[in-house]
C-alpha atoms as a PDB file:
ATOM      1  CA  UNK A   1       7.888   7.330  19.438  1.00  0.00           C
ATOM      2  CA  UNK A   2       4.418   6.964  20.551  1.00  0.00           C
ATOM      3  CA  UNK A   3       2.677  10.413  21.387  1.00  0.00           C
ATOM      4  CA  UNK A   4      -0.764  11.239  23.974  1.00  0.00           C
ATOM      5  CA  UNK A   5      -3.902  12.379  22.070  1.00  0.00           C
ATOM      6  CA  UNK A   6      -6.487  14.191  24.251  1.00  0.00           C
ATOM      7  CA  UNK A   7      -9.662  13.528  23.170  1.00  0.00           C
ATOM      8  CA  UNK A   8     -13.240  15.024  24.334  1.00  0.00           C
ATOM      9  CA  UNK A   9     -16.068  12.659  24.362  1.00  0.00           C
ATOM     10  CA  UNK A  10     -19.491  13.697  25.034  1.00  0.00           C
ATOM     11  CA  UNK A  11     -22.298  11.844  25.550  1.00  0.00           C
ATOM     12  CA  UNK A  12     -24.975  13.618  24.681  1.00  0.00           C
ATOM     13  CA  UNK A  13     -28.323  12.043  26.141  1.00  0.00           C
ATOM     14  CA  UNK A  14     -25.736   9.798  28.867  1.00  0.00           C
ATOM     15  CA  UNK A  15     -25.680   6.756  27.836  1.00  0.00           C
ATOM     16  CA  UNK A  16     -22.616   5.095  26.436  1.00  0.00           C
ATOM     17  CA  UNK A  17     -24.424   3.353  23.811  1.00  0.00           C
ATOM     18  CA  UNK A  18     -26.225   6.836  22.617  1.00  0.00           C
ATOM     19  CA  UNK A  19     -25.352   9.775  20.648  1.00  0.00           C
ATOM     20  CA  UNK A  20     -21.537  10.744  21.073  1.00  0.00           C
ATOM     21  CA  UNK A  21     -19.548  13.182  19.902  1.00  0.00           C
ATOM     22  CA  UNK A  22     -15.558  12.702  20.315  1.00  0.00           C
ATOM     23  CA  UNK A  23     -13.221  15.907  19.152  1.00  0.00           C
ATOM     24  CA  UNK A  24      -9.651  16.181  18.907  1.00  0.00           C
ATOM     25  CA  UNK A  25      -8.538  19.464  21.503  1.00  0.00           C
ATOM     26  CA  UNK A  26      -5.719  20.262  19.463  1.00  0.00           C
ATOM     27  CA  UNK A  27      -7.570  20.534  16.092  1.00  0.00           C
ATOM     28  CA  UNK A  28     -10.630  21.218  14.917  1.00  0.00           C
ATOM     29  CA  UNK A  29     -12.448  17.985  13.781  1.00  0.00           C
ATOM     30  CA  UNK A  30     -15.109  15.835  15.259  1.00  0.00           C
ATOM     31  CA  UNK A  31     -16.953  12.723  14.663  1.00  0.00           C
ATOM     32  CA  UNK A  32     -20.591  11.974  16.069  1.00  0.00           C
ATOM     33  CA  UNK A  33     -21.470   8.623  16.574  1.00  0.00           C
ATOM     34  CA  UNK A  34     -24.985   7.015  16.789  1.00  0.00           C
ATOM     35  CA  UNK A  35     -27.017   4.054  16.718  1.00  0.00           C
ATOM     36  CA  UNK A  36     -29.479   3.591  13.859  1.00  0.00           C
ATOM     37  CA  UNK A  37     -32.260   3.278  16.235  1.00  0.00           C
ATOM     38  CA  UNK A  38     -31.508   7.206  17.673  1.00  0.00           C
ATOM     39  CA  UNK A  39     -31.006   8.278  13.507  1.00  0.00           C
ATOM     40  CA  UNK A  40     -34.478  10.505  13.658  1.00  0.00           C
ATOM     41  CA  UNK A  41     -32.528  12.456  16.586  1.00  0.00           C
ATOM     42  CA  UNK A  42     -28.828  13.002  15.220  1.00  0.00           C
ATOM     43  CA  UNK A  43     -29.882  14.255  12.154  1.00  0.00           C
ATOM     44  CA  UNK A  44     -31.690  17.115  13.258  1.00  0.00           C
ATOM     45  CA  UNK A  45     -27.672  17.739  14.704  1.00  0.00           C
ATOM     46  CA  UNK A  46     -25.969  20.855  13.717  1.00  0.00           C
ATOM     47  CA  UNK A  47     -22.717  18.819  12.482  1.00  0.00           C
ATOM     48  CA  UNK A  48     -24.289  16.258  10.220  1.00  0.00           C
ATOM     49  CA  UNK A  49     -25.594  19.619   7.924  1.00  0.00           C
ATOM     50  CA  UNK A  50     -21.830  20.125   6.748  1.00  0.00           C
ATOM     51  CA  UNK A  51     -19.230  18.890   4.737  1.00  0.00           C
ATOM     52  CA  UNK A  52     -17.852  14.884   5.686  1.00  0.00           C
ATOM     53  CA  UNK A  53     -16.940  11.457   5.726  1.00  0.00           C
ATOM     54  CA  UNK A  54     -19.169   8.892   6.905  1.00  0.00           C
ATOM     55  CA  UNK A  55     -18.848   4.884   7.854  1.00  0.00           C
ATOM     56  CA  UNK A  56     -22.500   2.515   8.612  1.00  0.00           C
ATOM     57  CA  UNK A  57     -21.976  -0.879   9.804  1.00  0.00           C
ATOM     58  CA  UNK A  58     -23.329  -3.646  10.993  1.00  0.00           C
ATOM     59  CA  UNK A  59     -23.404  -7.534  11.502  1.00  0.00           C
ATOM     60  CA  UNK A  60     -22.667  -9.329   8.081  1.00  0.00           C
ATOM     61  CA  UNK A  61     -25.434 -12.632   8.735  1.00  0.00           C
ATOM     62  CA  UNK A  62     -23.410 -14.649   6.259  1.00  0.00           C
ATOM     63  CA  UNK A  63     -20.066 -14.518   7.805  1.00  0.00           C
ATOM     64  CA  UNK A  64     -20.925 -15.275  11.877  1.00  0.00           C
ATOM     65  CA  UNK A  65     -18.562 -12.508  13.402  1.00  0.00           C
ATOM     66  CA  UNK A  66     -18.151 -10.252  10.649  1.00  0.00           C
ATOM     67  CA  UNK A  67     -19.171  -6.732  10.218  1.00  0.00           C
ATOM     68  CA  UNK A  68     -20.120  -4.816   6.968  1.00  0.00           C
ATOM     69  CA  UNK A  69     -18.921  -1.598   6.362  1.00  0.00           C
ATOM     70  CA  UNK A  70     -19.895   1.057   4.112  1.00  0.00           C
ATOM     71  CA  UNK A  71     -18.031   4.456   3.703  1.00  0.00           C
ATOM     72  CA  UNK A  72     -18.741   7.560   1.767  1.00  0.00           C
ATOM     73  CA  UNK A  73     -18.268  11.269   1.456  1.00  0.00           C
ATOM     74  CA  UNK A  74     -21.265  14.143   1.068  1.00  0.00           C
ATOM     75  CA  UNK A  75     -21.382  17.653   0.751  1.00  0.00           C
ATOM     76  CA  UNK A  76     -24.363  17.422   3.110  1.00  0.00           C
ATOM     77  CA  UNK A  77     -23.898  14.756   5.528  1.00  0.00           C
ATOM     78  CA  UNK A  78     -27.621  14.249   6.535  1.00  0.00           C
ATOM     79  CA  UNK A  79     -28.491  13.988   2.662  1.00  0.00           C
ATOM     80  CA  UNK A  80     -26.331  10.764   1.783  1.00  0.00           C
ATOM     81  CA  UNK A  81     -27.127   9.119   5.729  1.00  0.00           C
ATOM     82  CA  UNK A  82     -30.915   9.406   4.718  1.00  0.00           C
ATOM     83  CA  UNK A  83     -30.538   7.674   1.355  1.00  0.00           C
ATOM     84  CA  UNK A  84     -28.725   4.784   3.565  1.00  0.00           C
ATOM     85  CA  UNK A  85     -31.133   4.658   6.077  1.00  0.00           C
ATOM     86  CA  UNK A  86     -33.868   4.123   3.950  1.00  0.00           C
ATOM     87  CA  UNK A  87     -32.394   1.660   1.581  1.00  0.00           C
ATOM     88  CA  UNK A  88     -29.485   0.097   3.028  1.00  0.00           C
ATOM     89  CA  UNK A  89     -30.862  -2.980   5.523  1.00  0.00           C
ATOM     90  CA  UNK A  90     -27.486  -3.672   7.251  1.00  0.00           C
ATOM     91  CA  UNK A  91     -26.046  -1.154   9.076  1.00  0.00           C
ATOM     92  CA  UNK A  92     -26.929  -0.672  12.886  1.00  0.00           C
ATOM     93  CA  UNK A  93     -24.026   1.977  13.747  1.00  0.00           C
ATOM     94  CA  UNK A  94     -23.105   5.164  11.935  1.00  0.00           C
ATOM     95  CA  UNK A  95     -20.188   7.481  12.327  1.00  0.00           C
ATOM     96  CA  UNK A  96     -19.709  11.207  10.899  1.00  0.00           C
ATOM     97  CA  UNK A  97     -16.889  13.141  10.619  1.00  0.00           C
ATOM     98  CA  UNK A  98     -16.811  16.270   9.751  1.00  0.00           C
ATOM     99  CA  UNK A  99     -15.118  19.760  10.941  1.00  0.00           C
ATOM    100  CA  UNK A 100     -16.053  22.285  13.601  1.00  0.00           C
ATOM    101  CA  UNK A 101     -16.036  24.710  11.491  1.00  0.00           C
ATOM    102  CA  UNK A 102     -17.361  22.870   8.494  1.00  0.00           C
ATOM    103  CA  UNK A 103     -14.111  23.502   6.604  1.00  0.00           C
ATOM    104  CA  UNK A 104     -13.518  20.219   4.651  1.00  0.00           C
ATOM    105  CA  UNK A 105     -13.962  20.731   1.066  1.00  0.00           C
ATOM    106  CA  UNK A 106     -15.233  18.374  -2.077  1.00  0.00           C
ATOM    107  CA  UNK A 107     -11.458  17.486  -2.272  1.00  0.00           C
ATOM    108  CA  UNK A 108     -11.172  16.748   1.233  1.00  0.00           C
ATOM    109  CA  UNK A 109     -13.642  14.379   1.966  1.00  0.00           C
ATOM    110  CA  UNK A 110     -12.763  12.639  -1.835  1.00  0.00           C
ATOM    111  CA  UNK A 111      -9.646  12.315  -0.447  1.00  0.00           C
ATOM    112  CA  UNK A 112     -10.667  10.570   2.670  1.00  0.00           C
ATOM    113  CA  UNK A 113     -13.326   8.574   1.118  1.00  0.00           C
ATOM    114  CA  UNK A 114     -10.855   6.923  -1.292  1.00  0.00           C
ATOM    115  CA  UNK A 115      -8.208   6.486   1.915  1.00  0.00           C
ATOM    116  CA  UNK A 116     -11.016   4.946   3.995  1.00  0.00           C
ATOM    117  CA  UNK A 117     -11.691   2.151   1.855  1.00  0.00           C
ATOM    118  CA  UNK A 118      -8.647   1.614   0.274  1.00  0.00           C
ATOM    119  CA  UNK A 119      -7.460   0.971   3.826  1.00  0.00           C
ATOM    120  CA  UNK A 120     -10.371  -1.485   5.065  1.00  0.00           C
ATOM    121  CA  UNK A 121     -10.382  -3.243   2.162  1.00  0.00           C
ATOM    122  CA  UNK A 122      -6.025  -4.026   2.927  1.00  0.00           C
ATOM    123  CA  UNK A 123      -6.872  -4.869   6.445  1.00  0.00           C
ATOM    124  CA  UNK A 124      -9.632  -7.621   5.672  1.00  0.00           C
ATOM    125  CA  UNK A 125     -10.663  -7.332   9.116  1.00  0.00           C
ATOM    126  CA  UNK A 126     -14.454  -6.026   7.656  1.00  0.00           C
ATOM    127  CA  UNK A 127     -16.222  -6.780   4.505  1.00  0.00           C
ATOM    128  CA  UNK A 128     -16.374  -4.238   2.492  1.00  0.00           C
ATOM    129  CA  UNK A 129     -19.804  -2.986   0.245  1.00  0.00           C
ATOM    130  CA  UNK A 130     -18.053   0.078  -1.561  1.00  0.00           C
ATOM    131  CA  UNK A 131     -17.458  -0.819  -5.165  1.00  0.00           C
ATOM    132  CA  UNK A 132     -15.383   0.219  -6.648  1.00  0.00           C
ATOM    133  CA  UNK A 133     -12.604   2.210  -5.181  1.00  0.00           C
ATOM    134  CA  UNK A 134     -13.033   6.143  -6.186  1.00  0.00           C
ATOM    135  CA  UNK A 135      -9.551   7.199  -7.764  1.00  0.00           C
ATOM    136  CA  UNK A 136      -9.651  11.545  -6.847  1.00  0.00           C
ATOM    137  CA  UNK A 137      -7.239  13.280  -8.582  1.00  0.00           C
ATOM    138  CA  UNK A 138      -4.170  13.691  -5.702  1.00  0.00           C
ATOM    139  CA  UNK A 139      -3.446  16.311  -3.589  1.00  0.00           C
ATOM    140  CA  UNK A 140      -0.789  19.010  -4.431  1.00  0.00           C
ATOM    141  CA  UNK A 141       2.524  17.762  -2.803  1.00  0.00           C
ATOM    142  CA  UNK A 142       2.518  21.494  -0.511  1.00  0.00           C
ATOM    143  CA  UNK A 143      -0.857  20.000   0.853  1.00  0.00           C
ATOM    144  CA  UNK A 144      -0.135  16.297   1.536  1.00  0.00           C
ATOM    145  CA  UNK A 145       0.922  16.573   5.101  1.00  0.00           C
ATOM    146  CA  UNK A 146      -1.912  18.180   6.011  1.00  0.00           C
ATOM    147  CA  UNK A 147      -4.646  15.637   3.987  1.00  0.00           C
ATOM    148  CA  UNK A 148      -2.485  12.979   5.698  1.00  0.00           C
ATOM    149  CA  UNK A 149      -2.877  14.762   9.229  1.00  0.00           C
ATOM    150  CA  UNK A 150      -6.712  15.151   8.756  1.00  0.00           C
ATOM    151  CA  UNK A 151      -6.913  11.118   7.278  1.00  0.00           C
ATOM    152  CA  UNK A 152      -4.715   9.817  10.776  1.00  0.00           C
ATOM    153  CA  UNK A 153      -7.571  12.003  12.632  1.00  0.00           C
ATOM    154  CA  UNK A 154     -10.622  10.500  11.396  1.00  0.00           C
ATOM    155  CA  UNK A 155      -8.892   7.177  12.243  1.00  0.00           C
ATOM    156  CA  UNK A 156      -8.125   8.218  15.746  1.00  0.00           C
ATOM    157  CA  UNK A 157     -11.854   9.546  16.110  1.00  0.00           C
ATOM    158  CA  UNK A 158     -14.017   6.937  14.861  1.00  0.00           C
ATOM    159  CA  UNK A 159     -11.465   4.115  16.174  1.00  0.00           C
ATOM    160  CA  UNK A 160     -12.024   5.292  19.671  1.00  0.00           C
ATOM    161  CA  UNK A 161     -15.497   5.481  19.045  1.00  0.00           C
ATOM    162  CA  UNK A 162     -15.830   1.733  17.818  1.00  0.00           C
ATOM    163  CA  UNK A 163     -15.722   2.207  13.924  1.00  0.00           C
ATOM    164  CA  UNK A 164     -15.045  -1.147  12.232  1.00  0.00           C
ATOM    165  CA  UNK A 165     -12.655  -2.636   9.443  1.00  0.00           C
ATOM    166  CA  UNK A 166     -10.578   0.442   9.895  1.00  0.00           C
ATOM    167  CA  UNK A 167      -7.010  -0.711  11.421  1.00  0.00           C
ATOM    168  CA  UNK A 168      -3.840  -0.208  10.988  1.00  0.00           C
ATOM    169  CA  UNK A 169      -1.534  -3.103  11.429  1.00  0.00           C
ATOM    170  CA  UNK A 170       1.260  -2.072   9.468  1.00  0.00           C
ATOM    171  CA  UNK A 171       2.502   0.829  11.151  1.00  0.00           C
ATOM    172  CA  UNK A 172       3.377  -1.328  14.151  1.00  0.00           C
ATOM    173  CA  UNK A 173       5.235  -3.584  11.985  1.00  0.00           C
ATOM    174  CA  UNK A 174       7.712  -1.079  10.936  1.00  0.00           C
ATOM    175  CA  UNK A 175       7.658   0.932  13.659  1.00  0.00           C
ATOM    176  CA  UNK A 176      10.488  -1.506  16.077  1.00  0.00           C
ATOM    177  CA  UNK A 177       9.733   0.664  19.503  1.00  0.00           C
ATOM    178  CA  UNK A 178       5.858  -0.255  19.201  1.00  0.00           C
ATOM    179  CA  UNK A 179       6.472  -3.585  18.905  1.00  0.00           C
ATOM    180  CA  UNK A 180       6.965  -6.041  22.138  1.00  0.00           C
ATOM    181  CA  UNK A 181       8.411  -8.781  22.777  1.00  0.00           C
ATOM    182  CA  UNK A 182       8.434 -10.997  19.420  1.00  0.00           C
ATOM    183  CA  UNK A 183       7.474 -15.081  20.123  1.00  0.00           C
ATOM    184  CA  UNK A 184       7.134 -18.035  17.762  1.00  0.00           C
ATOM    185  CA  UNK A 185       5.072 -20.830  17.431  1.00  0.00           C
ATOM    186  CA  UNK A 186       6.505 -23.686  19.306  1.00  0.00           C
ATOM    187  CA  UNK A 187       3.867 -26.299  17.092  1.00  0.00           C
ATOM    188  CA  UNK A 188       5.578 -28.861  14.888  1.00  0.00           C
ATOM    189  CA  UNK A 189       5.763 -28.003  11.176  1.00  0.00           C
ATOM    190  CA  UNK A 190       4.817 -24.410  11.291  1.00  0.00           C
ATOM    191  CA  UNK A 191       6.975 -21.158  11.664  1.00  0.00           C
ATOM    192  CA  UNK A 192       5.183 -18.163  12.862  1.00  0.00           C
ATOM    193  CA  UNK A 193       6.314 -15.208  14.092  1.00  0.00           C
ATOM    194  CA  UNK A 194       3.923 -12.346  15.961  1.00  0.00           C
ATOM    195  CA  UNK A 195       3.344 -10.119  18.889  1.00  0.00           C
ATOM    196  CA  UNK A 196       0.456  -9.150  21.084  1.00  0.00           C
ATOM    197  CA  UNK A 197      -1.044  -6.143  20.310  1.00  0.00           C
ATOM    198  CA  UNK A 198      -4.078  -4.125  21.688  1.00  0.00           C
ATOM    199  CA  UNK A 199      -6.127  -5.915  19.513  1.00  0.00           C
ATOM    200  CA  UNK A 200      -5.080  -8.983  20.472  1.00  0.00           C
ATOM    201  CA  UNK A 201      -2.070 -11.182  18.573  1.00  0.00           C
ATOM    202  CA  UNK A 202      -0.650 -10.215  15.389  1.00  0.00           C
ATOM    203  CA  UNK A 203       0.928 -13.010  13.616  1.00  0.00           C
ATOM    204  CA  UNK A 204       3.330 -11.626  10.305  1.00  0.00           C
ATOM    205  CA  UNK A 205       3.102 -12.280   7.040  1.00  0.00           C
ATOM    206  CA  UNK A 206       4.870 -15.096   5.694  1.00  0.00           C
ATOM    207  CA  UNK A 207       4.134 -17.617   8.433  1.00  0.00           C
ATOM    208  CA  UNK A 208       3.381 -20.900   7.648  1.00  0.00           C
ATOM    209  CA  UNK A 209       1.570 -23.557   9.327  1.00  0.00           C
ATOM    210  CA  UNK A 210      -0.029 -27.036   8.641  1.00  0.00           C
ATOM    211  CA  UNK A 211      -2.484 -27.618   5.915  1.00  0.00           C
ATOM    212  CA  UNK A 212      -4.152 -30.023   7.878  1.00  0.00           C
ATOM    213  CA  UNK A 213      -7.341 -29.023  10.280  1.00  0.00           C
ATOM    214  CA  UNK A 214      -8.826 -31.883  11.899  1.00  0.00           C
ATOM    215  CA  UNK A 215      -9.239 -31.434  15.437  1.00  0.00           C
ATOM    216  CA  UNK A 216      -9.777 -27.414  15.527  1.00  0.00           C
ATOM    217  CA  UNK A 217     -12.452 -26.155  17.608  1.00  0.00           C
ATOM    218  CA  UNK A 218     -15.799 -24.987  15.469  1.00  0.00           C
ATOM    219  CA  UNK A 219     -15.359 -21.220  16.222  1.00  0.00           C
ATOM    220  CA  UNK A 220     -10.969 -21.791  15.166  1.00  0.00           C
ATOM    221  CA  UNK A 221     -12.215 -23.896  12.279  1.00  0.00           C
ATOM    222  CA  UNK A 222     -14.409 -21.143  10.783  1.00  0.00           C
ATOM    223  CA  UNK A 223     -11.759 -18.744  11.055  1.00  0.00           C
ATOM    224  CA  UNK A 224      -9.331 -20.419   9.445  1.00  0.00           C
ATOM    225  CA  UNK A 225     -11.897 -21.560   6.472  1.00  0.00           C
ATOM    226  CA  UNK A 226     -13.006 -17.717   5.816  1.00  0.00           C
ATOM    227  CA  UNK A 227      -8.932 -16.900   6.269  1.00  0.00           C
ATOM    228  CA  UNK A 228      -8.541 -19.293   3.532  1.00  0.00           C
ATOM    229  CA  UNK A 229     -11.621 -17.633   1.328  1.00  0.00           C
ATOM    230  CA  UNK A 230     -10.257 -14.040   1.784  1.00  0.00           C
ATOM    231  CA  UNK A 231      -6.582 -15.567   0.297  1.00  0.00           C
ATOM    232  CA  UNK A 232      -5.491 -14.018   3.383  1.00  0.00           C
ATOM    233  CA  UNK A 233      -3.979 -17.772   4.335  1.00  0.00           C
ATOM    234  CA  UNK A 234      -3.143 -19.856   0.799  1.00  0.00           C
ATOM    235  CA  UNK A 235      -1.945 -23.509   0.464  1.00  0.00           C
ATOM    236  CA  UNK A 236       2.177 -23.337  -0.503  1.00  0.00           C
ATOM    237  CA  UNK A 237       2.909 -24.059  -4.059  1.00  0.00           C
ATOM    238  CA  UNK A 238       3.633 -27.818  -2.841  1.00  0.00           C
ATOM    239  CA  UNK A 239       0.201 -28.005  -0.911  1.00  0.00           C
ATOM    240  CA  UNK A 240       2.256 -29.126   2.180  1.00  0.00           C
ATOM    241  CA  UNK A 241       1.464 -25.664   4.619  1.00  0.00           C
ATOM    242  CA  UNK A 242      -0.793 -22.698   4.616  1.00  0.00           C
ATOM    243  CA  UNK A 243       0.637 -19.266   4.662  1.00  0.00           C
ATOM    244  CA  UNK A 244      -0.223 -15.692   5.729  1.00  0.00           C
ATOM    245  CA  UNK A 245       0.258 -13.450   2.950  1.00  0.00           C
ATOM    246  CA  UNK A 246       0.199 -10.316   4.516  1.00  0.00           C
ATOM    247  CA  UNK A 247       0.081  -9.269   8.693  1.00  0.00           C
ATOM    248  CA  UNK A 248      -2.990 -10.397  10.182  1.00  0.00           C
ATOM    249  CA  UNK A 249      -4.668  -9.459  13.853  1.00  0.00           C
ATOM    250  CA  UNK A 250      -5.844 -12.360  15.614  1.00  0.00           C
ATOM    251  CA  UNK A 251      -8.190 -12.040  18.615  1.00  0.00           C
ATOM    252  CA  UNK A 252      -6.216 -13.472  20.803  1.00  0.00           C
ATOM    253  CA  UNK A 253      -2.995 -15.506  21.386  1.00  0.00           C
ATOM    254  CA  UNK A 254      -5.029 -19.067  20.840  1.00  0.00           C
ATOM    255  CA  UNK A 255      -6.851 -18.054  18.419  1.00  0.00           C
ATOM    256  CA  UNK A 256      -3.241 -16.883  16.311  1.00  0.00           C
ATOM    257  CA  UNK A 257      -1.554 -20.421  17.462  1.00  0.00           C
ATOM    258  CA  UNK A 258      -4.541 -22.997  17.347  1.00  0.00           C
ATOM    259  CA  UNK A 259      -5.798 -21.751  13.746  1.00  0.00           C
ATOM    260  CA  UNK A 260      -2.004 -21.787  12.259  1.00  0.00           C
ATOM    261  CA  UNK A 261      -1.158 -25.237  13.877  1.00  0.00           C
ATOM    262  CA  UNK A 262      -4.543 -26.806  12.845  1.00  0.00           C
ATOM    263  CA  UNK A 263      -5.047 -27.633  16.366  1.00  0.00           C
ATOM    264  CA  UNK A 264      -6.524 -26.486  19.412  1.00  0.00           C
ATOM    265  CA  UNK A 265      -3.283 -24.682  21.514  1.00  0.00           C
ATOM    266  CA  UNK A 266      -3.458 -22.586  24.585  1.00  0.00           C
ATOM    267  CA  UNK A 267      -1.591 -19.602  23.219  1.00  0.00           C
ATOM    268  CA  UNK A 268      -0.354 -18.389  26.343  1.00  0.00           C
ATOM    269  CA  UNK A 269       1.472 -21.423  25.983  1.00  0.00           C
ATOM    270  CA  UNK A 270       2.333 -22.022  22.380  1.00  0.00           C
ATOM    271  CA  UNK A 271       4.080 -18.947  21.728  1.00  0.00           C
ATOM    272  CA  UNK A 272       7.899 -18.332  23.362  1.00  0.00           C
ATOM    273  CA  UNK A 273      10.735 -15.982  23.009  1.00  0.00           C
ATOM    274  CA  UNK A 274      14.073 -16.935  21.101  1.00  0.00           C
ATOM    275  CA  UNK A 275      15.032 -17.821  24.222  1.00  0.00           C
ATOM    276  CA  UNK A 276      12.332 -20.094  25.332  1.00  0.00           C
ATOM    277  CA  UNK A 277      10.123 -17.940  27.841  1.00  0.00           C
ATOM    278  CA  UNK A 278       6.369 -18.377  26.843  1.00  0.00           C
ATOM    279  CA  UNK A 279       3.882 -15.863  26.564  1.00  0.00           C
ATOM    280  CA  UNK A 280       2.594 -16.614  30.291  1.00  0.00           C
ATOM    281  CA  UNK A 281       5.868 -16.231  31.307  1.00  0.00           C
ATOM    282  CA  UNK A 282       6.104 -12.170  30.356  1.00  0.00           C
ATOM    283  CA  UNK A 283       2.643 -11.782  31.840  1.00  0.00           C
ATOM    284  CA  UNK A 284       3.402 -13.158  35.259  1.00  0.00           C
ATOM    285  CA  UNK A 285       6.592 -11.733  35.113  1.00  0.00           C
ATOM    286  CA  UNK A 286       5.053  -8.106  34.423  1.00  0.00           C
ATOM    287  CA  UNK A 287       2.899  -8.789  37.984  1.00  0.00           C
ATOM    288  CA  UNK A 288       5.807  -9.546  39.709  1.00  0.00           C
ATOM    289  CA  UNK A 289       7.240  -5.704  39.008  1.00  0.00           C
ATOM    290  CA  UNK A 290       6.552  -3.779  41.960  1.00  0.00           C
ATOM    291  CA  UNK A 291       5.058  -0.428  40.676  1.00  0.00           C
ATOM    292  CA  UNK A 292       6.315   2.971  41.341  1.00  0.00           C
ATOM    293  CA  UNK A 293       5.600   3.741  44.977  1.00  0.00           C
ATOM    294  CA  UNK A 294       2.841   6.953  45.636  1.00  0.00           C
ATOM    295  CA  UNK A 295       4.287  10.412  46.429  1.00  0.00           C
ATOM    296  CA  UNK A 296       2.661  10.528  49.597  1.00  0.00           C
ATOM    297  CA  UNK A 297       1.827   7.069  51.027  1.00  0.00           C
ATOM    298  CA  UNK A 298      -1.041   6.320  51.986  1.00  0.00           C
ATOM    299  CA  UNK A 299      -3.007   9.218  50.083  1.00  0.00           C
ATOM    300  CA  UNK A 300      -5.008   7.203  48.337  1.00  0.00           C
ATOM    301  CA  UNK A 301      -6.061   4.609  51.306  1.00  0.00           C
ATOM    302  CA  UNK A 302      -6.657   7.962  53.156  1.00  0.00           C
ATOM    303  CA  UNK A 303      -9.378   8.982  50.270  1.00  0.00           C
ATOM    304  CA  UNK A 304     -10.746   5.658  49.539  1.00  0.00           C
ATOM    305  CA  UNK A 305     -11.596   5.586  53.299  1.00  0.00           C
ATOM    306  CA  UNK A 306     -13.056   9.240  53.304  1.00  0.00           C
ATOM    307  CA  UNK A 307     -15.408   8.345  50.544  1.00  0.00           C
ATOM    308  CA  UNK A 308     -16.729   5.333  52.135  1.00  0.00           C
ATOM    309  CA  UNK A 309     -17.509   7.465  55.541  1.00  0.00           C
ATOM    310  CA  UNK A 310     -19.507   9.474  53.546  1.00  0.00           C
END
């Protein structure tokens, strides 16, 4: 089952771009994120004095697309984002989490620091400058739900906030009532199987598709090459295909067919339903569904039309 978060976002000079501070009205955390350029300002902030987790990123210039991530943990949060922001050239964005009531402890935040990277590291969607993994010793089994409660919120808070590298693909993959409808690849010599998600298409692991590349658009064709140099997509042991090793997010549904075909595919096209409906089909079929008709007709017209009188 799928369940509502409300969230509280404030933007704190208003300007979606500037400081904000997002915070969880059930619990107690937050997370304050920030630009590099407004650093001198959010660290004079009352929250980045305690106890957290943070995540800097920014555009990786060797890999066109990319971003790099670092993450880390501090007993002070202001101490360890000054050591990055005077020696660390990368990073443009910055997220902190921490707790209202600056109740995260040393154990805590090793605890999340070792999650953190450990999971952006398995999703291969950033590149990652923490090396090597921390190893804390592990939580008492009594605790664990509640280390795992506090490590699904600081997903939840910097993910809505735009923190990078950090998803979680394979929830959706075992979870069957989060998952749409499922298509394959309708290109010769490949079978792929995959979804669309809100991230765009995710394509499951184990699909194969042809080892050959030769008339791929230039963006397609550098995806697949730094697929290839991540081992994210490997030649088959008879060099004949390429295959996913593990579920990956593409950005959209051409991206996910033209990159495993080794061709340039619409993908609204390419990918159909066992029983033959594309991708295009669903989502004109979904505009054809009449929505549930307003409680009082004619409300809304009635408002719309009041504001514009005014």
């Amino acid at each position: 089952m799928t369940s509502t978060e409300t969230l509280e976002i404030t933007l704190t000079d208003g300007r979606p771009s500037g400081i904000r501070v997002a915070s969880s009205v059930e619990r107690s955390c937050l997370c304050v994120a920030f630009g590099r350029a407004d650093y001198a300002k959010v660290r004079m902030r009352p929250e980045l004095s305690r106890t957290g987790v943070y995540l800097v990123q920014g555009a990786d210039d060797g890999q066109p697309g990319k971003q790099r991530i670092y993450m880390g943990r501090a007993r002070v949060l202001t101490e360890r984002l000054d050591e990055h922001h005077r020696d660390k050239d990368f990073w443009t964005q910055g997220f902190a989490f921490t707790s209202h009531n600056d109740g995260l402890t040393e154990n805590h935040v090793a605890q999340l620091e070792a999650r953190l990277i450990r999971l952006a590291r398995s999703a291969g969607t950033a590149i990652v400058d923490n090396r090597p993994i921390p190893r804390p010793k592990a939580p008492r089994a009594e605790t664990r739900s509640s280390y795992d409660r506090l490590f699904e919120d600081v997903l939840l808070l910097m993910g809505v906030l735009g923190a990078a590298g950090l998803e979680k693909v394979a929830p959706a993959v075992t979870q069957p009532e989060s998952v749409g409808v499922q298509y394959r690849l309708k290109a010769k010599g490949t079978t792929c199987q995959g979804f669309e998600c809100s991230d765009g298409f995710l394509v499951r692991a184990g699909a194969e598709g042809k080892v050959t590349a030769r008339k791929l658009s230039p963006s397609y064709l550098q995806r697949r090459k730094q697929l290839l140099e991540d081992k994210i997509l490997v030649k088959t042991d008879d060099g004949k295909r390429v295959r996913l090793v593990r579920d990956h997010v593409f950005g959209s549904p051409s991206a996910a067919a033209s990159v495993m075909a080794g061709v340039n595919w619409n993908g609204r096209e390419a990918w159909a339903d066992e029983r033959g409906s594309t991708l295009k089909d669903h989502q004109v079929g979904i505009t054809q569904t009449p929505p549930p008709a307003s409680a009082h007709p004619g409300t809304q017209q009635a408002l719309f039309e009041a504001n514009q009188s005014q």
